[in-house]
PDB file of N, CA and C in Angstrom:
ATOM      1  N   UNK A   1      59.892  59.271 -63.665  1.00  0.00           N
ATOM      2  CA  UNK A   1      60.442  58.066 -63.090  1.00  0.00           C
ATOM      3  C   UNK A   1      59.300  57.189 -62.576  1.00  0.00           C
ATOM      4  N   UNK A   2      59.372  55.889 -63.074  1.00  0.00           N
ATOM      5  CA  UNK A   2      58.475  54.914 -62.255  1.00  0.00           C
ATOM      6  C   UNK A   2      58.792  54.368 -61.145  1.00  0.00           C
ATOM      7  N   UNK A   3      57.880  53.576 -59.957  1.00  0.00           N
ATOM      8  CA  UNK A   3      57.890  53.090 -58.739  1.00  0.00           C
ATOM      9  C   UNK A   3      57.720  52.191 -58.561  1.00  0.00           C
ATOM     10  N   UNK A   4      58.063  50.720 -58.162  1.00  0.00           N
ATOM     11  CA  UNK A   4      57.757  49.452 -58.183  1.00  0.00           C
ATOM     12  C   UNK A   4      57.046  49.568 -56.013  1.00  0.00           C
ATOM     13  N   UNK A   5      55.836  48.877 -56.414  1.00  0.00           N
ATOM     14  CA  UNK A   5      55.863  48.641 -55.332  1.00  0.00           C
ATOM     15  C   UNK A   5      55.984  47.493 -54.966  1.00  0.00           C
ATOM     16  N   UNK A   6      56.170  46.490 -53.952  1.00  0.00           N
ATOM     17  CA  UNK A   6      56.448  45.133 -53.478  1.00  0.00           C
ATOM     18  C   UNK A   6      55.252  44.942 -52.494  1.00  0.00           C
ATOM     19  N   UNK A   7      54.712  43.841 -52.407  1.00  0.00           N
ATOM     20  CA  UNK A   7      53.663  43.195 -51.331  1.00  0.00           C
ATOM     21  C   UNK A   7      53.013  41.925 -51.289  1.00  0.00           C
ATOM     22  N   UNK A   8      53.563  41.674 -49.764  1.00  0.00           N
ATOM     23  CA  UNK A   8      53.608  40.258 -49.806  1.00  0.00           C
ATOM     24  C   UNK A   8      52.740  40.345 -48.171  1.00  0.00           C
ATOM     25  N   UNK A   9      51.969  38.912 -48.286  1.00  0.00           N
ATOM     26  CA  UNK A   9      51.375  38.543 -47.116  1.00  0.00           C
ATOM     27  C   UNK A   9      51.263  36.953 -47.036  1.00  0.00           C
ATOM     28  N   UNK A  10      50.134  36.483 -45.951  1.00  0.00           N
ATOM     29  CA  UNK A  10      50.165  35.389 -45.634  1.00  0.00           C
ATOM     30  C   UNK A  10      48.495  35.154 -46.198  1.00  0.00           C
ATOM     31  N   UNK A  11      48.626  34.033 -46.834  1.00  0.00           N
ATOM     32  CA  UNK A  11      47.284  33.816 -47.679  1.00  0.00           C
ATOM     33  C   UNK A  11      46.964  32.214 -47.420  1.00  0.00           C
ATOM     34  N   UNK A  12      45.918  31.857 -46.910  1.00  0.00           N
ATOM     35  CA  UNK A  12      46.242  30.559 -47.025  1.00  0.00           C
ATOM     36  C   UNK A  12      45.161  29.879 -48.098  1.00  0.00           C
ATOM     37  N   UNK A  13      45.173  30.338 -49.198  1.00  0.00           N
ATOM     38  CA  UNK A  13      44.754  30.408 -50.677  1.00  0.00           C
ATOM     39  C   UNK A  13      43.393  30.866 -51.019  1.00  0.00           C
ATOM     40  N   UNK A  14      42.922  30.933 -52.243  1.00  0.00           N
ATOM     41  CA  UNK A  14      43.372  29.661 -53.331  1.00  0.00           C
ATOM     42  C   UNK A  14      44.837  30.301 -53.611  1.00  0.00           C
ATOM     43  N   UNK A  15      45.549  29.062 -54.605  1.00  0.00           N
ATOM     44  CA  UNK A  15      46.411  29.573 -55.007  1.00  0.00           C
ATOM     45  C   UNK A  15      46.375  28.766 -56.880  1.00  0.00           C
ATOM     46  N   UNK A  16      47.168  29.074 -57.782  1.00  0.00           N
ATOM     47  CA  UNK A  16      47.163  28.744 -59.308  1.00  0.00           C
ATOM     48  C   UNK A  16      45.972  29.160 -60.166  1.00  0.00           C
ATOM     49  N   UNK A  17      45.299  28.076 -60.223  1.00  0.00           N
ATOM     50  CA  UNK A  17      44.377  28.250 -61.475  1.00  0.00           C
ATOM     51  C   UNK A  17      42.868  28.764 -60.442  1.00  0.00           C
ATOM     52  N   UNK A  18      42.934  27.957 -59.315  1.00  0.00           N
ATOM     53  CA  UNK A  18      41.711  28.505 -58.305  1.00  0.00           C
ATOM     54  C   UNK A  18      41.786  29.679 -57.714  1.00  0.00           C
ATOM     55  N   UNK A  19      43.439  30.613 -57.663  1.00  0.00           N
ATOM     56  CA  UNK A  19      43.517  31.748 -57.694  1.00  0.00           C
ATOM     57  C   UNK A  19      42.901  32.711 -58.886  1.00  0.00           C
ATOM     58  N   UNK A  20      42.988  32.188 -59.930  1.00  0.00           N
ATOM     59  CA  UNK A  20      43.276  33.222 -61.150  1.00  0.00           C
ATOM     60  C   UNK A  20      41.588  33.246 -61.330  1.00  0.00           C
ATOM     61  N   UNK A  21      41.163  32.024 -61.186  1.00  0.00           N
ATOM     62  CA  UNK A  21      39.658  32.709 -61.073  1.00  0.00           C
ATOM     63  C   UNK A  21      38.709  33.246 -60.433  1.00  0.00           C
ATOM     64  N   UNK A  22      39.147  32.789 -58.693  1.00  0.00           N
ATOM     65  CA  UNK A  22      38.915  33.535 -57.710  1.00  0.00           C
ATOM     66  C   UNK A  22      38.659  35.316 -57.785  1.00  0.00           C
ATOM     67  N   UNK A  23      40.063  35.108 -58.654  1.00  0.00           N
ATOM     68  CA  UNK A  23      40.582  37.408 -58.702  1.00  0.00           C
ATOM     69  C   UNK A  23      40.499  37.807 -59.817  1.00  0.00           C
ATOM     70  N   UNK A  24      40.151  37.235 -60.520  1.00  0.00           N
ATOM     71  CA  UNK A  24      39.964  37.954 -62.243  1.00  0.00           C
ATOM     72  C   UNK A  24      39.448  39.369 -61.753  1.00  0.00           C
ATOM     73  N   UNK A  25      38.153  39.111 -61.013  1.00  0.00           N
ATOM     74  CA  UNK A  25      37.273  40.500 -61.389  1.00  0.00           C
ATOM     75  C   UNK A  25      38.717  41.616 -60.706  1.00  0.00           C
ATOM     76  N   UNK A  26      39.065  41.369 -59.720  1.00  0.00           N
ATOM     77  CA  UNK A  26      40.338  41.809 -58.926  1.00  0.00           C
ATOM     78  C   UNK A  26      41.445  42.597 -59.682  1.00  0.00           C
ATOM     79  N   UNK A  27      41.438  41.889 -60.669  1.00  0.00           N
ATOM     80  CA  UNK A  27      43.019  41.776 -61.740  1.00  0.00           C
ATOM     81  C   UNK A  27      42.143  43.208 -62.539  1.00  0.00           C
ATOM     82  N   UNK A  28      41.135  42.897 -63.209  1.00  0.00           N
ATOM     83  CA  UNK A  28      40.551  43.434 -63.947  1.00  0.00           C
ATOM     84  C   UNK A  28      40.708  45.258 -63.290  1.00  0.00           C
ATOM     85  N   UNK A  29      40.088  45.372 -62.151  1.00  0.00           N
ATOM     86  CA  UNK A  29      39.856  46.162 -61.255  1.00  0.00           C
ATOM     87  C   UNK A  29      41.493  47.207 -61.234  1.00  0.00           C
ATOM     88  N   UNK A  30      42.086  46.534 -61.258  1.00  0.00           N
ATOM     89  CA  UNK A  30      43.495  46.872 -60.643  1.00  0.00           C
ATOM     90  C   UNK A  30      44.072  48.187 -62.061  1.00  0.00           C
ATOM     91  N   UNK A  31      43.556  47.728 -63.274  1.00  0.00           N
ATOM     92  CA  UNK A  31      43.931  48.301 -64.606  1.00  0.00           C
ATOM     93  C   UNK A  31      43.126  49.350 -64.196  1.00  0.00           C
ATOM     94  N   UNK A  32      42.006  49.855 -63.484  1.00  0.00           N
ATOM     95  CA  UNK A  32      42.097  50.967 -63.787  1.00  0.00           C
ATOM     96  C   UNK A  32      42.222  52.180 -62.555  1.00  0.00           C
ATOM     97  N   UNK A  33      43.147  51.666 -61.926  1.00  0.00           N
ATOM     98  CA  UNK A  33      43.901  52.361 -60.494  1.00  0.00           C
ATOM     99  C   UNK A  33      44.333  53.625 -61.404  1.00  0.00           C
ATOM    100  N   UNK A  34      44.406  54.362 -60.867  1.00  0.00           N
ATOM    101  CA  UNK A  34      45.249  55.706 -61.411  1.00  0.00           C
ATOM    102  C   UNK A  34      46.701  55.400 -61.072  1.00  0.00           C
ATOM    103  N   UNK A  35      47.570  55.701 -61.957  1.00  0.00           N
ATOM    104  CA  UNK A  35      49.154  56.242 -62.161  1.00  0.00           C
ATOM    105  C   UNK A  35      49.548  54.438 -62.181  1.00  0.00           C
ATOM    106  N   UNK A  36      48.526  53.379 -62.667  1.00  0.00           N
ATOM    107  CA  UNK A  36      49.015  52.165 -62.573  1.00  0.00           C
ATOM    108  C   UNK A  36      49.487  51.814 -64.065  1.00  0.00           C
ATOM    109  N   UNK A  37      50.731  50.854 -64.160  1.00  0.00           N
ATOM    110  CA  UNK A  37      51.556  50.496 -64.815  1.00  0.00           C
ATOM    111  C   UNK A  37      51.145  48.964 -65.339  1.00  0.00           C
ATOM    112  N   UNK A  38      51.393  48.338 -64.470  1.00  0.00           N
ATOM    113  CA  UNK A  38      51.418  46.785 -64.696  1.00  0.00           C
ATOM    114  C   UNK A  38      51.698  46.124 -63.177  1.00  0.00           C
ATOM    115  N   UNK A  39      51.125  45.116 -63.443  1.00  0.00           N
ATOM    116  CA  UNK A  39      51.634  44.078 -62.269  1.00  0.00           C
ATOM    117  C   UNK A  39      51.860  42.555 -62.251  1.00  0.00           C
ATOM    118  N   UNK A  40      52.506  41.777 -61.677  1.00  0.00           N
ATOM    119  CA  UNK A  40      53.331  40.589 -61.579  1.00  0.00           C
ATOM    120  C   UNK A  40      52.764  40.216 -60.452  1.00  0.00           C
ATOM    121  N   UNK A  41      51.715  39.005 -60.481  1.00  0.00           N
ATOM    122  CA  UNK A  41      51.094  38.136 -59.429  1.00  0.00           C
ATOM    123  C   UNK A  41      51.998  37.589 -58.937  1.00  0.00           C
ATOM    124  N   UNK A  42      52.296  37.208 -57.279  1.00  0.00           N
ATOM    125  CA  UNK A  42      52.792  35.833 -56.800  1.00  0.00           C
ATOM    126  C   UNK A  42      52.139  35.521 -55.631  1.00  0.00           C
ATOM    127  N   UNK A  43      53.196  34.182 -55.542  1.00  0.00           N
ATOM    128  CA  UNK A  43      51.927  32.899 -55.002  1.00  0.00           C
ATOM    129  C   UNK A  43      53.274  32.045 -54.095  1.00  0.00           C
ATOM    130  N   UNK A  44      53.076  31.329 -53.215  1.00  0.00           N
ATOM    131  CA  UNK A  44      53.860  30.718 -52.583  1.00  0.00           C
ATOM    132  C   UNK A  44      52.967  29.555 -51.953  1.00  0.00           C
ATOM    133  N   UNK A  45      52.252  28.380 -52.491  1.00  0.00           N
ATOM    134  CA  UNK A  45      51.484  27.652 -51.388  1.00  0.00           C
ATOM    135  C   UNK A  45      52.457  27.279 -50.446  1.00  0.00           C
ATOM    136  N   UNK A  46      53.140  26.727 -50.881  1.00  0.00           N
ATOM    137  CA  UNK A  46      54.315  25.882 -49.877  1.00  0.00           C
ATOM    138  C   UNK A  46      54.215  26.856 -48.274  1.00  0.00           C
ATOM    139  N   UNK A  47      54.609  28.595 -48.473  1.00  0.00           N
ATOM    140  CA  UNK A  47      54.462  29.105 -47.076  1.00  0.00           C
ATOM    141  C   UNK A  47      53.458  30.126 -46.771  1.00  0.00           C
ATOM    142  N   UNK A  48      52.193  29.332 -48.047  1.00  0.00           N
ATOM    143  CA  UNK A  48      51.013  30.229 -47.728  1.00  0.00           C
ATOM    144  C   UNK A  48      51.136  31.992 -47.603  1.00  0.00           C
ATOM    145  N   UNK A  49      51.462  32.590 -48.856  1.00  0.00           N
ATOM    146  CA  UNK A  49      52.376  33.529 -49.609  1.00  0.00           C
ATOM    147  C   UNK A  49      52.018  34.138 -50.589  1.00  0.00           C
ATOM    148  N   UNK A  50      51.170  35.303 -50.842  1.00  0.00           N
ATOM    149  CA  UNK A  50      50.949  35.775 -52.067  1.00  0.00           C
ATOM    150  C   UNK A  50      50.970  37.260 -52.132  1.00  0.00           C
ATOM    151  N   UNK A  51      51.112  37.961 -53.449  1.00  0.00           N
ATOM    152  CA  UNK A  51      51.522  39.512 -53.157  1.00  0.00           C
ATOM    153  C   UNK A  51      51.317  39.530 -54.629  1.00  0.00           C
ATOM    154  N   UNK A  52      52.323  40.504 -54.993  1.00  0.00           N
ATOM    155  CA  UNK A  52      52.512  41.020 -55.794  1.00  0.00           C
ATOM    156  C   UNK A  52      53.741  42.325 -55.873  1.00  0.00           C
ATOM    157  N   UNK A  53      54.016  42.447 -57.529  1.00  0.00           N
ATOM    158  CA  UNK A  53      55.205  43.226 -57.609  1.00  0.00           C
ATOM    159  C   UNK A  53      54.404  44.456 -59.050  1.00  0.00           C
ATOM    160  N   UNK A  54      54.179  45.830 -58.173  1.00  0.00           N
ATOM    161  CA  UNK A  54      53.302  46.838 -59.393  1.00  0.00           C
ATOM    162  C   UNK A  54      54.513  47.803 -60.037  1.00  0.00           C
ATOM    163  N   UNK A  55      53.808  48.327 -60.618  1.00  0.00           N
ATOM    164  CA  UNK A  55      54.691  49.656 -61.488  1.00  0.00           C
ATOM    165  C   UNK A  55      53.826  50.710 -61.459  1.00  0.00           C
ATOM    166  N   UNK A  56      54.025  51.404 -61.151  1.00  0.00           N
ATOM    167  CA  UNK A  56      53.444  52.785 -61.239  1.00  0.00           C
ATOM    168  C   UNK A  56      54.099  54.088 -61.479  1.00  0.00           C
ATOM    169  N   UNK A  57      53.233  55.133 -61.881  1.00  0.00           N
ATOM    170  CA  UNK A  57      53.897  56.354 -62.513  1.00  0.00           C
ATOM    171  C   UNK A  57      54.475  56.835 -61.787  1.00  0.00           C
ATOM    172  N   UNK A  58      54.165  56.886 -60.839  1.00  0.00           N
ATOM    173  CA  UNK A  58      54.136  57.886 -59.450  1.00  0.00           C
ATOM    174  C   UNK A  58      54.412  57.385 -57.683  1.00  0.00           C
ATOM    175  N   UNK A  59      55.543  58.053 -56.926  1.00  0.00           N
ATOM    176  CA  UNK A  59      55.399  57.480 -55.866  1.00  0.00           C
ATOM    177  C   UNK A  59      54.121  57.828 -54.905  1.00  0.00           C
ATOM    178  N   UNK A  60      53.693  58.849 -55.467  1.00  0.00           N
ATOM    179  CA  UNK A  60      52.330  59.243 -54.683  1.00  0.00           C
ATOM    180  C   UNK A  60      51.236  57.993 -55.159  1.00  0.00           C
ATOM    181  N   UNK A  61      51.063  57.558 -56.512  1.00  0.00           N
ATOM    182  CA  UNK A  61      49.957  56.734 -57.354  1.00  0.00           C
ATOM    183  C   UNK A  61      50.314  55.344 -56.376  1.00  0.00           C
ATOM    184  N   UNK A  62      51.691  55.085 -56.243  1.00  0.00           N
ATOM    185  CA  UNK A  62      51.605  54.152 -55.311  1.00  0.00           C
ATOM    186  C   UNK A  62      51.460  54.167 -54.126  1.00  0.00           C
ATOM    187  N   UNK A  63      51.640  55.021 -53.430  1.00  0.00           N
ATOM    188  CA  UNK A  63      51.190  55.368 -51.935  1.00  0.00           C
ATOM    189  C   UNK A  63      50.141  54.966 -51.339  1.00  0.00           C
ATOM    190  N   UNK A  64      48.884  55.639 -52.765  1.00  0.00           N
ATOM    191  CA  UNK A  64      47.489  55.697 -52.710  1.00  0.00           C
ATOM    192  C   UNK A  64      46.896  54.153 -53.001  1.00  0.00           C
ATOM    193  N   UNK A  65      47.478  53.744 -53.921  1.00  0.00           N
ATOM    194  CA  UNK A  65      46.900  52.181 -53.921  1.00  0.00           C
ATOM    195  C   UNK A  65      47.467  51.418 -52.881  1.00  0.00           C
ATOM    196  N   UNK A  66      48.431  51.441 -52.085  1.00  0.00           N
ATOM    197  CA  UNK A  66      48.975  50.614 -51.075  1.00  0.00           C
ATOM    198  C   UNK A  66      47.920  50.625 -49.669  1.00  0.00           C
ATOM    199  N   UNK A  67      47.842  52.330 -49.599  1.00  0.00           N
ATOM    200  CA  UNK A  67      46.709  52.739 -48.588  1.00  0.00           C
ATOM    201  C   UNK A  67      45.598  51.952 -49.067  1.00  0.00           C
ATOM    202  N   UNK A  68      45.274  52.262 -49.555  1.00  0.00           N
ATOM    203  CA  UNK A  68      43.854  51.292 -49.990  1.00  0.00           C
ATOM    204  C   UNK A  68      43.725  49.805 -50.508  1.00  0.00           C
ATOM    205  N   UNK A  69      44.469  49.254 -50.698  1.00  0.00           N
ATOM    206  CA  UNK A  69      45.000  47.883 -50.579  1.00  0.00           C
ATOM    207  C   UNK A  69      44.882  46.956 -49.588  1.00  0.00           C
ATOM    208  N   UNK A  70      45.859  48.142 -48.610  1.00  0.00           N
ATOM    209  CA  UNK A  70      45.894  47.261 -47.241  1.00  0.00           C
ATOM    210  C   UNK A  70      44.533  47.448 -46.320  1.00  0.00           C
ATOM    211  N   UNK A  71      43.663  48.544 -46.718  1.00  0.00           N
ATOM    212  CA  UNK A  71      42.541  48.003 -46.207  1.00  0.00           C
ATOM    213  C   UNK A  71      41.477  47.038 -46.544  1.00  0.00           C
ATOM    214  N   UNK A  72      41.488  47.374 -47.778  1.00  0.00           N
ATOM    215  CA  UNK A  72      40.740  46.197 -48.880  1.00  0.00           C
ATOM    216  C   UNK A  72      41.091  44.500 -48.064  1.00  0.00           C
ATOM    217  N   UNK A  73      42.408  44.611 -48.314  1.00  0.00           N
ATOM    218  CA  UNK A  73      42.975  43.351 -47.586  1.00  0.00           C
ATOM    219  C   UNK A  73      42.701  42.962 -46.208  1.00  0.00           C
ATOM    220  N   UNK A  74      42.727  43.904 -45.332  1.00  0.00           N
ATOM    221  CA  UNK A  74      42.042  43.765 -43.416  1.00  0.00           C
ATOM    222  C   UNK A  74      40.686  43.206 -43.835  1.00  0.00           C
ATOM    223  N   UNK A  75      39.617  44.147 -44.560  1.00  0.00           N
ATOM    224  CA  UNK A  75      38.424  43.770 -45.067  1.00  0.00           C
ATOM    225  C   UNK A  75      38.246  41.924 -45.061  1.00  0.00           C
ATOM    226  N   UNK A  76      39.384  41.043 -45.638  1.00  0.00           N
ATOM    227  CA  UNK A  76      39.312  39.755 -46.072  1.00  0.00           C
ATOM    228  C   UNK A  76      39.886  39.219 -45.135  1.00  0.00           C
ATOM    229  N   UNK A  77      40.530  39.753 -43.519  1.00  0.00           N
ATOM    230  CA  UNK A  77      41.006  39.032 -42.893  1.00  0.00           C
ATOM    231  C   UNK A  77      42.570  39.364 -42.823  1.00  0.00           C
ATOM    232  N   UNK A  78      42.969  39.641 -43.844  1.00  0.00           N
ATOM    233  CA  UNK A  78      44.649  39.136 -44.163  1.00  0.00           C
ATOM    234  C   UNK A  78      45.521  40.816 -43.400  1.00  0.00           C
ATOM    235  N   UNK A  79      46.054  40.736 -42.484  1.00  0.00           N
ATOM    236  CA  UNK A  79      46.599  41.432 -42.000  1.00  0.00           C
ATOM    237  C   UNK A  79      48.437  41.336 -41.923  1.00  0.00           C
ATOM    238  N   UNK A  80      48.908  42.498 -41.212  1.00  0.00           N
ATOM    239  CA  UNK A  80      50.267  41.896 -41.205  1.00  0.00           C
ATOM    240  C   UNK A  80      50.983  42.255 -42.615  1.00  0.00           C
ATOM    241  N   UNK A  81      50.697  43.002 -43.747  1.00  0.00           N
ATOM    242  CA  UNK A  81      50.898  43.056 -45.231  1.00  0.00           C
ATOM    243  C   UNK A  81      52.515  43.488 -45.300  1.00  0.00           C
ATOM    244  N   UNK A  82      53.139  43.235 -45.403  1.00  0.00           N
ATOM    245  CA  UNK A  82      54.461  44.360 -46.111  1.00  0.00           C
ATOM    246  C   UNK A  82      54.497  44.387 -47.600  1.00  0.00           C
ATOM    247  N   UNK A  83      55.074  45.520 -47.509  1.00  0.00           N
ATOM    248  CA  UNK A  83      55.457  46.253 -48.546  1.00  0.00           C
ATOM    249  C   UNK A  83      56.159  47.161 -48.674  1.00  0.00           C
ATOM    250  N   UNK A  84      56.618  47.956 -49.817  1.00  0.00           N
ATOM    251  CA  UNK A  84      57.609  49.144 -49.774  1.00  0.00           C
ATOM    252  C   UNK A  84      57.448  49.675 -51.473  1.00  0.00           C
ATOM    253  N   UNK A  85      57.994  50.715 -51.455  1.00  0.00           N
ATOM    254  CA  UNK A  85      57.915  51.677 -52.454  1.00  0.00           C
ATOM    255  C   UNK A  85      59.110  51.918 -52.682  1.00  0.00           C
ATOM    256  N   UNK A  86      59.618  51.646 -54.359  1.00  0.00           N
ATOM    257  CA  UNK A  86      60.738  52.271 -54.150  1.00  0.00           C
ATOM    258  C   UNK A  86      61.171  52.868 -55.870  1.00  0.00           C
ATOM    259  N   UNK A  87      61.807  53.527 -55.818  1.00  0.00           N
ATOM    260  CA  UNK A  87      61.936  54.245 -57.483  1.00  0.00           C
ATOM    261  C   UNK A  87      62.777  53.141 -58.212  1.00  0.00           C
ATOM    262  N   UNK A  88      62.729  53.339 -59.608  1.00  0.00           N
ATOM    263  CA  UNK A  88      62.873  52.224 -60.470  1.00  0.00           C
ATOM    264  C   UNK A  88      64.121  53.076 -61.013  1.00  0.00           C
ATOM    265  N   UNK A  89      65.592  52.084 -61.660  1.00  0.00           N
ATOM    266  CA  UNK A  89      66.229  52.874 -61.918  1.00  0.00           C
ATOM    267  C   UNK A  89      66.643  52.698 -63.387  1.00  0.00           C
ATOM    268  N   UNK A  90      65.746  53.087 -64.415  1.00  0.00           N
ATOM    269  CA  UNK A  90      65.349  52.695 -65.981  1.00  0.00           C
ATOM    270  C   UNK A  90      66.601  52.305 -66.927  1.00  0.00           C
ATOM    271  N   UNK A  91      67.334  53.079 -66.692  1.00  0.00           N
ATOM    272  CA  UNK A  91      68.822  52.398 -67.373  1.00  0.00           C
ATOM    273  C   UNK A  91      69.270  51.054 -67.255  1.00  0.00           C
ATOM    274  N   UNK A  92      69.301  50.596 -65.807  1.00  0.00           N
ATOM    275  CA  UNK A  92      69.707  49.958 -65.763  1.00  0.00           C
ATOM    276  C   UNK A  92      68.546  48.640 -65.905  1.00  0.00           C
ATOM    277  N   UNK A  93      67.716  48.810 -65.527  1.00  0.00           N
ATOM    278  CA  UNK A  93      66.666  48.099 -65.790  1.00  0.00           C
ATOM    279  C   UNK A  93      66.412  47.656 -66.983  1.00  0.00           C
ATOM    280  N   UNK A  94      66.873  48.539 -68.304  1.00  0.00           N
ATOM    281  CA  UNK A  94      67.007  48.038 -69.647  1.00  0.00           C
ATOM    282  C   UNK A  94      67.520  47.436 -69.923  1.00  0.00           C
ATOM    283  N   UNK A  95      68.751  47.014 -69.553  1.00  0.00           N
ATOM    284  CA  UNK A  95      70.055  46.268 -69.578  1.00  0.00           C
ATOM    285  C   UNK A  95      69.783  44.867 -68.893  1.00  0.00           C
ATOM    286  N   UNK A  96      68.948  44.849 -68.125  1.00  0.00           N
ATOM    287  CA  UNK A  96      68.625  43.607 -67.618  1.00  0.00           C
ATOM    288  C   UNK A  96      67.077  43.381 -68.291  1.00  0.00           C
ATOM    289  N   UNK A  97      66.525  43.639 -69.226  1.00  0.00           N
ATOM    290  CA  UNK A  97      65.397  42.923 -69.800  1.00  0.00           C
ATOM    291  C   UNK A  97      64.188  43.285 -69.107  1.00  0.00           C
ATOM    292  N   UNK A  98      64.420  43.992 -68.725  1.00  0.00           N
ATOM    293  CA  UNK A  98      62.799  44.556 -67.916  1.00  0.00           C
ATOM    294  C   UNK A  98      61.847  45.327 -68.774  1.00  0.00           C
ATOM    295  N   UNK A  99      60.599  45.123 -68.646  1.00  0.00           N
ATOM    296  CA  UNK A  99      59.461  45.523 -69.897  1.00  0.00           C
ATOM    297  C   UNK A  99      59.823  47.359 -69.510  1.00  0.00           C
ATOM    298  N   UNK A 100      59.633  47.521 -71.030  1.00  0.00           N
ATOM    299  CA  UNK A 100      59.445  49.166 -71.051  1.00  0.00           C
ATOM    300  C   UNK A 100      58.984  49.960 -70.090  1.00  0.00           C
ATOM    301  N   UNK A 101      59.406  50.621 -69.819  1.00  0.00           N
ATOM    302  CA  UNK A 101      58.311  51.650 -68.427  1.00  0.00           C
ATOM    303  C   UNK A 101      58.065  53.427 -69.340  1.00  0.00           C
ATOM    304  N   UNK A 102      58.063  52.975 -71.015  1.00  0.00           N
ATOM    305  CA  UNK A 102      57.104  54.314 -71.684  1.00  0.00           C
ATOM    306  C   UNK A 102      56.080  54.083 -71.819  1.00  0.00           C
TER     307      UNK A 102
END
């Protein structure tokens, strides 16, 4: 079973195209997390807002990148992070168009 994790904070940017080049090396970095899946950038300038939505193999694989995330993140200032872990439920998730999780 896979794990989506959720995480969102308060960023007060870059955000779009001055994001995407800002974090490339970031993005890059992220592919080779252990038990990592994929991930879905977001961005909110309007309430200064950015996170992300991962997939992972494992609720432990996500545990471990969240732990280390949110310090990475104190590191830059940005405190305050939420997030949550939660199991993915693949059936139904097919049925609504969600990318493969084999």
């Amino acid at each position: 079973m896979a794990y989506v994790l959720q995480v969102d904070f308060t960023m007060n940017g870059p955000f779009g195209d001055e994001m995407a080049a800002a974090f490339s090396g970031l993005a890059q970095s992220i592919n080779e997390e252990e038990g990592f899946m994929w991930k879905i950038w977001t961005e909110s300038p309007e309430t200064n807002e950015a996170g992300g939505i991962y997939i992972f193999e494992t609720k432990e694989t996500a545990q471990k990148y969240l732990d280390m995330h949110t310090k990475r993140l104190a590191g830059f200032g940005i405190t305050g992070v939420n997030a949550k872990i939660m199991a993915i439920n693949p059936k139904l998730s097919d049925i609504t168009k969600a990318p493969s999780l084999k």
